[in-house]
Protein backbone atom coordinates (compact mmCIF):
# COMPACT_ATOMS: atom_id res chain seq x y z
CA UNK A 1 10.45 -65.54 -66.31
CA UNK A 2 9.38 -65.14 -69.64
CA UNK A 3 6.86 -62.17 -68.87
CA UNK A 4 10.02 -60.05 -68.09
CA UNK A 5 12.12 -60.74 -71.62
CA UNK A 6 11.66 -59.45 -75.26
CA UNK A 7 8.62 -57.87 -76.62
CA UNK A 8 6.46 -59.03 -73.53
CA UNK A 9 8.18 -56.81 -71.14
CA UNK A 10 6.28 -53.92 -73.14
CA UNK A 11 2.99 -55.70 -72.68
CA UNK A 12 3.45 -56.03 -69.14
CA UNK A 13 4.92 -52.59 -68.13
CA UNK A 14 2.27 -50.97 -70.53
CA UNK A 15 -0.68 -53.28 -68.96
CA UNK A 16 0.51 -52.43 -65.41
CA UNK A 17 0.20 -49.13 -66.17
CA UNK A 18 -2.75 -48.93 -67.57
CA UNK A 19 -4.61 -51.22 -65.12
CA UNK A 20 -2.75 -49.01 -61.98
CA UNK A 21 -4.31 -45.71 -64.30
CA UNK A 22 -8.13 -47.38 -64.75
CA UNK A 23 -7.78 -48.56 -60.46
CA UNK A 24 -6.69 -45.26 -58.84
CA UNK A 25 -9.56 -43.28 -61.42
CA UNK A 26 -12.29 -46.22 -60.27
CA UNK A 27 -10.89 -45.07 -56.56
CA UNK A 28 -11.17 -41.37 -57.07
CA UNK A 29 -14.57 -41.73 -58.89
CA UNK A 30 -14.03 -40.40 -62.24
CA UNK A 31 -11.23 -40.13 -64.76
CA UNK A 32 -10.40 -35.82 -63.79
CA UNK A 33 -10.67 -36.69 -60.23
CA UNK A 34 -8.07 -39.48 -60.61
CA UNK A 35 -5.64 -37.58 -62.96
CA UNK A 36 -3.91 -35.95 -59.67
CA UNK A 37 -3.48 -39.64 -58.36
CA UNK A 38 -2.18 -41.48 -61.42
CA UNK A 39 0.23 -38.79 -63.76
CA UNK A 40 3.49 -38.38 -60.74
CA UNK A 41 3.41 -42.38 -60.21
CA UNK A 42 3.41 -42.75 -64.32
CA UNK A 43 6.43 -40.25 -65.13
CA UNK A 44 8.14 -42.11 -62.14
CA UNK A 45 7.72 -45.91 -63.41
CA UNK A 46 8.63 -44.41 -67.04
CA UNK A 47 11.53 -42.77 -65.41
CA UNK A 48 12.78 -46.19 -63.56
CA UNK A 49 12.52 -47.75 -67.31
CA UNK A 50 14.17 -45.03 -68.55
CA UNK A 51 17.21 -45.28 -65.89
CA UNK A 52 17.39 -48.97 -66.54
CA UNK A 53 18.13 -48.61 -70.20
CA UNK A 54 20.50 -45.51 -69.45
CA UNK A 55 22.73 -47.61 -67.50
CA UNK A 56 22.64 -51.23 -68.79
CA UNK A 57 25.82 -51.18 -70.59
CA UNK A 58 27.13 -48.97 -67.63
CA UNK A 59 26.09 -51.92 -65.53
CA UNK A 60 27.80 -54.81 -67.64
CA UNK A 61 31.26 -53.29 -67.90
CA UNK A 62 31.21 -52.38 -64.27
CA UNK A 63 29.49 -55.26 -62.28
CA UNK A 64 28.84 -58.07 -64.82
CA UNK A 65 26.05 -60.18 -63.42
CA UNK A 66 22.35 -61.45 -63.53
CA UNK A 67 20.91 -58.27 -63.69
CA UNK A 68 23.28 -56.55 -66.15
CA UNK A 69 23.56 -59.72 -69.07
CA UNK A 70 19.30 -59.47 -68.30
CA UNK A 71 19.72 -55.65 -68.90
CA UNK A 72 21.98 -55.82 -72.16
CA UNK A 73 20.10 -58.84 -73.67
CA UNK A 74 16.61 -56.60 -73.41
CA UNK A 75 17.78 -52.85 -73.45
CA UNK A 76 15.64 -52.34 -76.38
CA UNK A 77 12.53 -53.50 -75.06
CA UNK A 78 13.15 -51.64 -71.55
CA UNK A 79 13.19 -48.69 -73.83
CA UNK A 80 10.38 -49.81 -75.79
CA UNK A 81 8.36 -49.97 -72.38
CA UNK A 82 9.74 -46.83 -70.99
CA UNK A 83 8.31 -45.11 -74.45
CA UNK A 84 4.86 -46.55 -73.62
CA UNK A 85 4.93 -45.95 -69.92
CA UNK A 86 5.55 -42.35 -70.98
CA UNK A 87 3.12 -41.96 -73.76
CA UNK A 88 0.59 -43.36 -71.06
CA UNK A 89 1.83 -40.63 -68.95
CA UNK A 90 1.86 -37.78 -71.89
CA UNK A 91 -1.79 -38.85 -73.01
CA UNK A 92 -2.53 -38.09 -68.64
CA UNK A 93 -1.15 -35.35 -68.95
CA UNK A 94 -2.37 -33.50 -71.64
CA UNK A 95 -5.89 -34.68 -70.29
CA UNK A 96 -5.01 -32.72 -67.28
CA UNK A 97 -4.20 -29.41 -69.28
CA UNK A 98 -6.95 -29.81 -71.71
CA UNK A 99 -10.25 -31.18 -69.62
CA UNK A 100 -9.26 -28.97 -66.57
CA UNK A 101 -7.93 -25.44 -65.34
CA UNK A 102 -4.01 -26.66 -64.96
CA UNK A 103 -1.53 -25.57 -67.29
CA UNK A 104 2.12 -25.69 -67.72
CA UNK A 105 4.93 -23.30 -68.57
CA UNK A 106 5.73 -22.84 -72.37
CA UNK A 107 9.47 -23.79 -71.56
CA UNK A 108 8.28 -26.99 -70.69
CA UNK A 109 5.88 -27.43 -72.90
CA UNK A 110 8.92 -27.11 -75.49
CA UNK A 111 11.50 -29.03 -73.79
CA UNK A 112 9.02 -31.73 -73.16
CA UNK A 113 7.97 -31.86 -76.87
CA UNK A 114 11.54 -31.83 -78.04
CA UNK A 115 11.92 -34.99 -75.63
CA UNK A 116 8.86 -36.85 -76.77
CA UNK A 117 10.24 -36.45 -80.41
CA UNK A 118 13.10 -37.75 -79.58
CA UNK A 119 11.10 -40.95 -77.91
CA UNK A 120 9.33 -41.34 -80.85
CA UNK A 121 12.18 -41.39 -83.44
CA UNK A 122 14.15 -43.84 -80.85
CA UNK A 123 11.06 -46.29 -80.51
CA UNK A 124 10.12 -45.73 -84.53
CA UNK A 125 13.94 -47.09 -85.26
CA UNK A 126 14.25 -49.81 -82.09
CA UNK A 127 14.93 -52.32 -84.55
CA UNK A 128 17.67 -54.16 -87.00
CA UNK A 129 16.45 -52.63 -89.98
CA UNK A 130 16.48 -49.00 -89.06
CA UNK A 131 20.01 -49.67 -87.38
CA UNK A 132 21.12 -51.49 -91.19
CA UNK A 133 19.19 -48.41 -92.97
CA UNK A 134 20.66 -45.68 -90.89
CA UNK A 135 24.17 -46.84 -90.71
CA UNK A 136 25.38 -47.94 -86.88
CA UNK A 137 27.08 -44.64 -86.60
CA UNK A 138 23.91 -42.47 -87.57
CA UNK A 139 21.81 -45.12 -85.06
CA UNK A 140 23.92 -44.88 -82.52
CA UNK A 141 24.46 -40.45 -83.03
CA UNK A 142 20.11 -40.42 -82.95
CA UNK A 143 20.34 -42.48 -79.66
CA UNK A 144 22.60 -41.48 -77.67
CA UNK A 145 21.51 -37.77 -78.51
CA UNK A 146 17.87 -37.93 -77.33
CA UNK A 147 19.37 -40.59 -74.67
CA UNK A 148 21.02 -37.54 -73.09
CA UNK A 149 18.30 -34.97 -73.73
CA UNK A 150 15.71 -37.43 -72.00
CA UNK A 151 18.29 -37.38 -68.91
CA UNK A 152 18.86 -33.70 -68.84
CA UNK A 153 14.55 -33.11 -69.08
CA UNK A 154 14.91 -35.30 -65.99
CA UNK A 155 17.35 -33.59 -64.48
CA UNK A 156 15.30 -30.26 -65.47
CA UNK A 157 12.33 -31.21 -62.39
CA UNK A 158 15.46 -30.91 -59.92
CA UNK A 159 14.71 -27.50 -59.33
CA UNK A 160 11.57 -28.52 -57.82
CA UNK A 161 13.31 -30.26 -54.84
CA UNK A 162 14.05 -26.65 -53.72
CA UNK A 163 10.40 -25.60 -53.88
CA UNK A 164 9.72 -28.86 -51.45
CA UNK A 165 8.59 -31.24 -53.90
CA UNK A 166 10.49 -33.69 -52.21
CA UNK A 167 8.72 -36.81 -54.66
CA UNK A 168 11.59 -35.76 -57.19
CA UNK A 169 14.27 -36.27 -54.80
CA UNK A 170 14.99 -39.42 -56.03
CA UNK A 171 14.88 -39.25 -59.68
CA UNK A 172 17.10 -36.28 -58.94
CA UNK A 173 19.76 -38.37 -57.35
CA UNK A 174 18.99 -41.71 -59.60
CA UNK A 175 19.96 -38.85 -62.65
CA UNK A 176 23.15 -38.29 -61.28
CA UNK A 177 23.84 -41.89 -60.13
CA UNK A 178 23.27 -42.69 -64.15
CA UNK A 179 25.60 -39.74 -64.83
CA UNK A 180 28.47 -41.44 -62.23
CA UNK A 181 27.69 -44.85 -63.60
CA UNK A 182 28.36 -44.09 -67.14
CA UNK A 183 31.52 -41.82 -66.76
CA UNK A 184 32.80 -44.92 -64.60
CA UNK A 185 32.03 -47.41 -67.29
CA UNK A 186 33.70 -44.99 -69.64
CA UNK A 187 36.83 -44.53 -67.90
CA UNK A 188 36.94 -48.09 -67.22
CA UNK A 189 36.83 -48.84 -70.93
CA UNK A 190 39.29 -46.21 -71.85
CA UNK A 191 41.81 -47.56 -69.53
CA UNK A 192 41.20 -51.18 -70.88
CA UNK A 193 42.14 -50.02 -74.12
CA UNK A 194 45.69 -48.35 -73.02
């Protein structure tokens, strides 16, 4: 399906989002009184994007198939989508802090700002020419870094399992199923090699 490949993907994960955003406000009666409804379901679509990226290559050295040549061939623009997902979801949120009483902790505030920098400079160089500009080594040093710190912000909610918000249960586990997946890939390739 064509919808699901290459720079469309972004239209269509951005467009669902947005469309899911402008239903549940139209349901709640207002934009505030839909925020509570519509910023959890955004930071867990984004997070779904962001796990399929994570793992692609994970994916294709362990169980080459379907879904993992699909994953390789359009890792960029499932990161691409997962950066727009989450910049819907950073734009609901900072509605929420700045049009209402909520606020968050300045650790967060922090650690999520670091993390949003880093989706910025990976979206901002998503392409051949920053890779051929940057060097492949550079590229690869800028990704994987703020690859990583995305994961561990994720893994940062897992505290709140404890305090019974059970929603992040799964993109607690899904964190460390990426984790397993990737050290499995990468003692699969490292024995390949010997």
């Amino acid at each position: 399906m064509q919808l699901l490949k290459g720079k469309s993907l972004i239209a269509v994960c951005g467009g669902l989002t947005l469309l899911y955003t402008a239903f549940a406000c139209v349901m709640a009666g207002g934009y505030l009184a839909g925020l509570p409804y519509v910023m959890k379901p955004t930071a867990h679509f984004a997070f779904a994007l962001f796990f399929m990226a994570f793992t692609a290559s994970s994916f294709h050295t362990l169980v080459p198939g379907r879904y993992s040549r699909w994953a390789i061939r359009n890792r960029r623009y499932i990161g691409l989508s997962f950066a727009a997902v989450h910049f819907i979801h950073l734009f609901l949120v900072l509605s929420n802090i700045t049009l209402t009483d909520e606020s968050r902790p300045l650790t967060l505030l922090v650690g999520g700002g670091l993390a949003y920098l880093f989706i910025v400079l990976m979206a901002a160089t998503s392409n051949n020419w920053s890779v051929q500009k940057m060097g492949a080594k550079n590229w690869r040093r800028l990704h994987r870094t703020g690859s990583w710190y995305i994961w561990l912000i994720f893994i940062y909610g897992a505290p709140s399992v404890l305090d019974g918000n059970y929603m992040r249960v799964w993109i607690t586990l899904f964190c460390f199923i990426a984790l397993g997946l990737r050290i499995a890939a990468y003692c699969k390739k490292k024995t390949a090699k010997t």
